[in-house]
N, C-alpha and C. Protein backbone atom coordinates (compact mmCIF):
# COMPACT_ATOMS: atom_id res chain seq x y z
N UNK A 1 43.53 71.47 134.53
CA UNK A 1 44.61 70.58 134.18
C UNK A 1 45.21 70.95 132.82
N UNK A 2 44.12 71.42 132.27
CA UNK A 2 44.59 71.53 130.85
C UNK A 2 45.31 73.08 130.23
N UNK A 3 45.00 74.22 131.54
CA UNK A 3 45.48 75.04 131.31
C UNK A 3 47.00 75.03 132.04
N UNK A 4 47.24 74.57 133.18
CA UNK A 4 48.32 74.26 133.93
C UNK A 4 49.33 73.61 132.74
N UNK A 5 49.22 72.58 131.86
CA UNK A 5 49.49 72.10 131.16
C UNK A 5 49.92 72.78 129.64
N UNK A 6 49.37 73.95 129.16
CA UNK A 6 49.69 74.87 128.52
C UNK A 6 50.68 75.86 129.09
N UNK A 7 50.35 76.11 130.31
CA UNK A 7 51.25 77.20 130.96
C UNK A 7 52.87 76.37 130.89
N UNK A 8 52.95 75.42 131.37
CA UNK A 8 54.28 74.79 131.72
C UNK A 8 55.17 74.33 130.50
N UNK A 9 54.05 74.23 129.25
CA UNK A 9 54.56 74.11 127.84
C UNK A 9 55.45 75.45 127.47
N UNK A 10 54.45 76.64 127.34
CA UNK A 10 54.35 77.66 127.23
C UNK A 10 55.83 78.48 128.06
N UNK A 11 55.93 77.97 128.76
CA UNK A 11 57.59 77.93 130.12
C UNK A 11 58.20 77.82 129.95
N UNK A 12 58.58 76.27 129.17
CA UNK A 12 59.24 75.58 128.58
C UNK A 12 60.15 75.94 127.49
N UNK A 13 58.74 76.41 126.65
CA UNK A 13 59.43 76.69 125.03
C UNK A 13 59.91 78.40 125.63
N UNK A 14 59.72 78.88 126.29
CA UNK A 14 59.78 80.31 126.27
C UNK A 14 61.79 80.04 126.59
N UNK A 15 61.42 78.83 128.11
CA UNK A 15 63.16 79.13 128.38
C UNK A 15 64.11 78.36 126.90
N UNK A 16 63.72 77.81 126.30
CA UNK A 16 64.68 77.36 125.51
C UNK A 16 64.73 78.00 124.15
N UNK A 17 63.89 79.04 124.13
CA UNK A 17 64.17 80.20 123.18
C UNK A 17 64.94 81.02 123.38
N UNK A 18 64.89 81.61 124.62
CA UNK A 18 65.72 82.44 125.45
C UNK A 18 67.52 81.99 125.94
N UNK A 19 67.15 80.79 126.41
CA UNK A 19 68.65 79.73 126.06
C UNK A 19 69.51 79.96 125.18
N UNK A 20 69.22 80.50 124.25
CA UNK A 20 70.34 80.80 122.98
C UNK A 20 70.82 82.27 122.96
N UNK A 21 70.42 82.69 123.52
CA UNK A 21 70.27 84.29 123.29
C UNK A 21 71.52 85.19 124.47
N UNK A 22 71.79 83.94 125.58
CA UNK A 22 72.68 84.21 126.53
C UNK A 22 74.12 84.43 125.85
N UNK A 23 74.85 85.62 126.61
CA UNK A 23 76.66 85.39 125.86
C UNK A 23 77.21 84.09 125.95
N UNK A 24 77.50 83.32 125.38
CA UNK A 24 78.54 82.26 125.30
C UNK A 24 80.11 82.47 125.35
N UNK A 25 80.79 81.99 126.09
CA UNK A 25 82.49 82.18 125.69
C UNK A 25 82.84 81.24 124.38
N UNK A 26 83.34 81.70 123.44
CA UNK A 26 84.10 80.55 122.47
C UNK A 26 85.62 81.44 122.30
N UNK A 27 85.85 80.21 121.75
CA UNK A 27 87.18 80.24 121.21
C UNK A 27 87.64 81.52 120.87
N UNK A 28 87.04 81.92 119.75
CA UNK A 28 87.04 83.47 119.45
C UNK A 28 87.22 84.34 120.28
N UNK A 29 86.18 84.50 121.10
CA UNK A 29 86.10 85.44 122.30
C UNK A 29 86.92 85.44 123.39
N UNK A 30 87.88 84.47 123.45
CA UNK A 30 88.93 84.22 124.64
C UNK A 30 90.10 84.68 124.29
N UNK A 31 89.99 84.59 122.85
CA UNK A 31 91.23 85.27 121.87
C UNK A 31 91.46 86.37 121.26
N UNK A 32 90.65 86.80 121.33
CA UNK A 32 90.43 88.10 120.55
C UNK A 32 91.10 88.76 120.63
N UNK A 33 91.96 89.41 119.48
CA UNK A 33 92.76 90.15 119.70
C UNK A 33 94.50 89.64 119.38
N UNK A 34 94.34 88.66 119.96
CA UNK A 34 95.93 87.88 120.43
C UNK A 34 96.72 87.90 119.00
N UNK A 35 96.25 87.44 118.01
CA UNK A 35 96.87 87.13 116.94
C UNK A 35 97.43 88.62 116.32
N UNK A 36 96.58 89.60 116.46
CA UNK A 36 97.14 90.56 116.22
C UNK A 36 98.11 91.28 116.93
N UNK A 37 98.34 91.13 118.30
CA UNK A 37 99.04 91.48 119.31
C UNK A 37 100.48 90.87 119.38
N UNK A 38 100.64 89.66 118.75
CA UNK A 38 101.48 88.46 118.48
C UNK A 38 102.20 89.15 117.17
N UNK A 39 101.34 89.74 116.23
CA UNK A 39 102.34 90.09 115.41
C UNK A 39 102.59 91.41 115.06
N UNK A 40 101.91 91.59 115.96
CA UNK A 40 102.89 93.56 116.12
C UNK A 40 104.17 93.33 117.23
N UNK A 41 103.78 92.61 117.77
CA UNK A 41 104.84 92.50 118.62
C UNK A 41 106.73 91.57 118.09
N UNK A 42 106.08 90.65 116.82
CA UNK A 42 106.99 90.25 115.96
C UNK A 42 107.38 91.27 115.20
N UNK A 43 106.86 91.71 115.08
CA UNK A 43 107.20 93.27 113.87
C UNK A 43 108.09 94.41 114.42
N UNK A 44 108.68 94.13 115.84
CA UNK A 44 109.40 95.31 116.99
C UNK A 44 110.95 94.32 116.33
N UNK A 45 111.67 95.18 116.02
CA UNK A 45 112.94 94.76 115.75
C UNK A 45 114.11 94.94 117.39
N UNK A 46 113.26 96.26 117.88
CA UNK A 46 114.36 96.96 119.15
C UNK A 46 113.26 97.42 120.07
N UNK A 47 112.79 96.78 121.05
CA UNK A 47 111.87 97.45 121.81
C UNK A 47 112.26 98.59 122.74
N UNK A 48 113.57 98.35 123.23
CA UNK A 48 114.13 99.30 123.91
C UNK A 48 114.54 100.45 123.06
N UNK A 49 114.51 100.54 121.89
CA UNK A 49 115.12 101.67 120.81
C UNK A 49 114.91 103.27 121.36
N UNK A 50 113.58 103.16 121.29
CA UNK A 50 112.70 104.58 121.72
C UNK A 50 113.87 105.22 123.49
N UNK A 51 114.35 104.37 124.07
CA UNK A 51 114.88 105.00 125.41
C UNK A 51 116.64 105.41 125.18
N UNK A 52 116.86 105.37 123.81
CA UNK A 52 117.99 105.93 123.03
C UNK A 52 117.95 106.95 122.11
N UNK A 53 118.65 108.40 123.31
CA UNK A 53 117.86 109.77 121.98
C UNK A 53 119.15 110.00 121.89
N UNK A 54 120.17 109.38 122.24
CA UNK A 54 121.48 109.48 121.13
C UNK A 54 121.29 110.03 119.73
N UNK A 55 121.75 111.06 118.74
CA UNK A 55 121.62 111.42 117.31
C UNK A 55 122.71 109.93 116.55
N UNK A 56 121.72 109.94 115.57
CA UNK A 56 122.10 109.11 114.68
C UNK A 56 122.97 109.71 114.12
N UNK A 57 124.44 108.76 113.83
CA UNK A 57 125.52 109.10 113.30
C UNK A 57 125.81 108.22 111.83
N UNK A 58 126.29 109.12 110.47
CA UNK A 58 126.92 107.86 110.02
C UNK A 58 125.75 107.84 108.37
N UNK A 59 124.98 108.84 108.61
CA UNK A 59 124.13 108.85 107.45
C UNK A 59 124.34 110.39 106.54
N UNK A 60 124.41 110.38 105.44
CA UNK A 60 125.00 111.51 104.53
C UNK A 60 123.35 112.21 104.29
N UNK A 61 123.97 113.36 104.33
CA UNK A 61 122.60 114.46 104.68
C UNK A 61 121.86 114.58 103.39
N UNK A 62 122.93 114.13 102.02
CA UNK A 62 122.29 114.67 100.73
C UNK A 62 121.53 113.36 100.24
N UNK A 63 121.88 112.18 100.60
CA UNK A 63 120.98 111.14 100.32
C UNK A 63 119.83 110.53 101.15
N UNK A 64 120.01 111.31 102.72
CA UNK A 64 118.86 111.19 103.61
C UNK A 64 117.40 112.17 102.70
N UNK A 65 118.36 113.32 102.49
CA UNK A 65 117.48 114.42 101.74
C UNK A 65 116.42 113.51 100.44
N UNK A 66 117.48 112.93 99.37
CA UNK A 66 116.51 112.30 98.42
C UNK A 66 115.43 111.39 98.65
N UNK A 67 116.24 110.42 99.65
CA UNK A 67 115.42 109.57 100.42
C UNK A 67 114.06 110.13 100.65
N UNK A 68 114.25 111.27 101.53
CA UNK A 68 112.86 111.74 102.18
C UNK A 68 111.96 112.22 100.87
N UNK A 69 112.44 112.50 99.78
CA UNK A 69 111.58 113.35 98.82
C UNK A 69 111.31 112.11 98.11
N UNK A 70 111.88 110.87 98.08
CA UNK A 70 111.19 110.01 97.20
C UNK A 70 110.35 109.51 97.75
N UNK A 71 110.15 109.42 99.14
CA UNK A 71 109.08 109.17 100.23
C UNK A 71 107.84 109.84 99.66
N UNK A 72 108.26 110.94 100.34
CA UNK A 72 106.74 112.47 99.73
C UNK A 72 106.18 111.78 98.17
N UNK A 73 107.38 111.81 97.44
CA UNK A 73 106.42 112.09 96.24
C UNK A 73 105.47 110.39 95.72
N UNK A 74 105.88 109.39 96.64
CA UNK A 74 104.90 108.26 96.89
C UNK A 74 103.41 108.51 97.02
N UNK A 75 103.42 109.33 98.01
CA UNK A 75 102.35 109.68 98.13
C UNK A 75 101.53 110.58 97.50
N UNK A 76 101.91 111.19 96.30
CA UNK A 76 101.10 112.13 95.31
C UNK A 76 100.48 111.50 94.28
N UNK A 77 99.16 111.54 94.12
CA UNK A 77 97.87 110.76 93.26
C UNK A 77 98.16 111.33 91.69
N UNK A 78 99.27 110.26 90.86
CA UNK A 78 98.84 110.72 89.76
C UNK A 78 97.85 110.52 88.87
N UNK A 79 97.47 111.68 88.02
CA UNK A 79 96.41 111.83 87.40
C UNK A 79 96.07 110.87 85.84
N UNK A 80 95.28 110.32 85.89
CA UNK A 80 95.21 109.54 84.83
C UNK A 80 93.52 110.06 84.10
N UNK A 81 93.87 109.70 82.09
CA UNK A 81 92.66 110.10 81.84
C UNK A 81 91.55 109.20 81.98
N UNK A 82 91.66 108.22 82.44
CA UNK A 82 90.49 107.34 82.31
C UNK A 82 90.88 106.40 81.10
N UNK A 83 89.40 105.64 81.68
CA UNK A 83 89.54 104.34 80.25
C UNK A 83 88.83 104.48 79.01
N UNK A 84 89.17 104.48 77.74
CA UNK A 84 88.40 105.08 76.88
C UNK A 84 88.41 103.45 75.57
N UNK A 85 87.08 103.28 75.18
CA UNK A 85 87.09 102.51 74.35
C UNK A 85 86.34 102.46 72.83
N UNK A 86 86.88 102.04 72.11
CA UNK A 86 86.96 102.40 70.33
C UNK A 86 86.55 101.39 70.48
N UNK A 87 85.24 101.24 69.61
CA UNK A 87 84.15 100.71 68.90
C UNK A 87 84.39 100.62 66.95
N UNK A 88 84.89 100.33 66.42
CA UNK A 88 85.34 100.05 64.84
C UNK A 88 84.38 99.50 64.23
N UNK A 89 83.16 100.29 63.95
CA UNK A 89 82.32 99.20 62.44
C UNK A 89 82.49 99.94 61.36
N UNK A 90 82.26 98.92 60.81
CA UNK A 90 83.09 98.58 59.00
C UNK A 90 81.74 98.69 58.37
C-alpha cells in the first residue's frame, strides 16, 4: 500500500514537472515577426518601382557625381589620437 502510494506520488510530481517544459503558444510567438514586417513594409514608398527600368531623367551628372563621393567618403574611419589626460601637481 505504501509503496503503490509512493509510486503514484512519485507520477504525480514527475507529470507536473514535466508540465512546464511543453511549447506553449503566447502572444509573442503568434507574432513574431509582424511588427517588423509592418514596418518595412511602411518604409516602401513605390512597391511597384523596381518593374520600371525606364532611365532616370532630369538629374545633372556633375552633382549626381558629388553626391556619390560625399556618400563614399561617409564611410571612411577617421583617425583620431586617442584620449590623453594631464595630471598638474603643484
Amino acid at each position: 500500500m505504501l509503496t503503490r502510494c509512493l509510486t503514484l506520488i512519485g507520477l504525480i510530481a514527475t507529470l507536473l514537472i514535466f508540465s512546464g517544459c511543453g511549447p506553449r503558444e503566447t502572444m509573442l510567438s503568434r507574432n513574431w515577426g509582424s511588427s517588423f514586417e509592418s514596418a518595412r513594409q511602411s518604409q516602401i514608398l513605390n512597391p511597384e518601382a523596381g518593374k520600371n527600368l525606364d532611365p532616370l531623367v532630369g538629374l545633372d551628372g556633375l552633382a549626381t557625381g558629388n553626391n556619390m563621393e560625399k556618400y563614399r567618403q561617409g564611410f571612411k574611419k577617421e583617425t583620431s589620437k586617442g584620449m590623453s589626460i594631464t595630471i598638474n601637481n603643484k
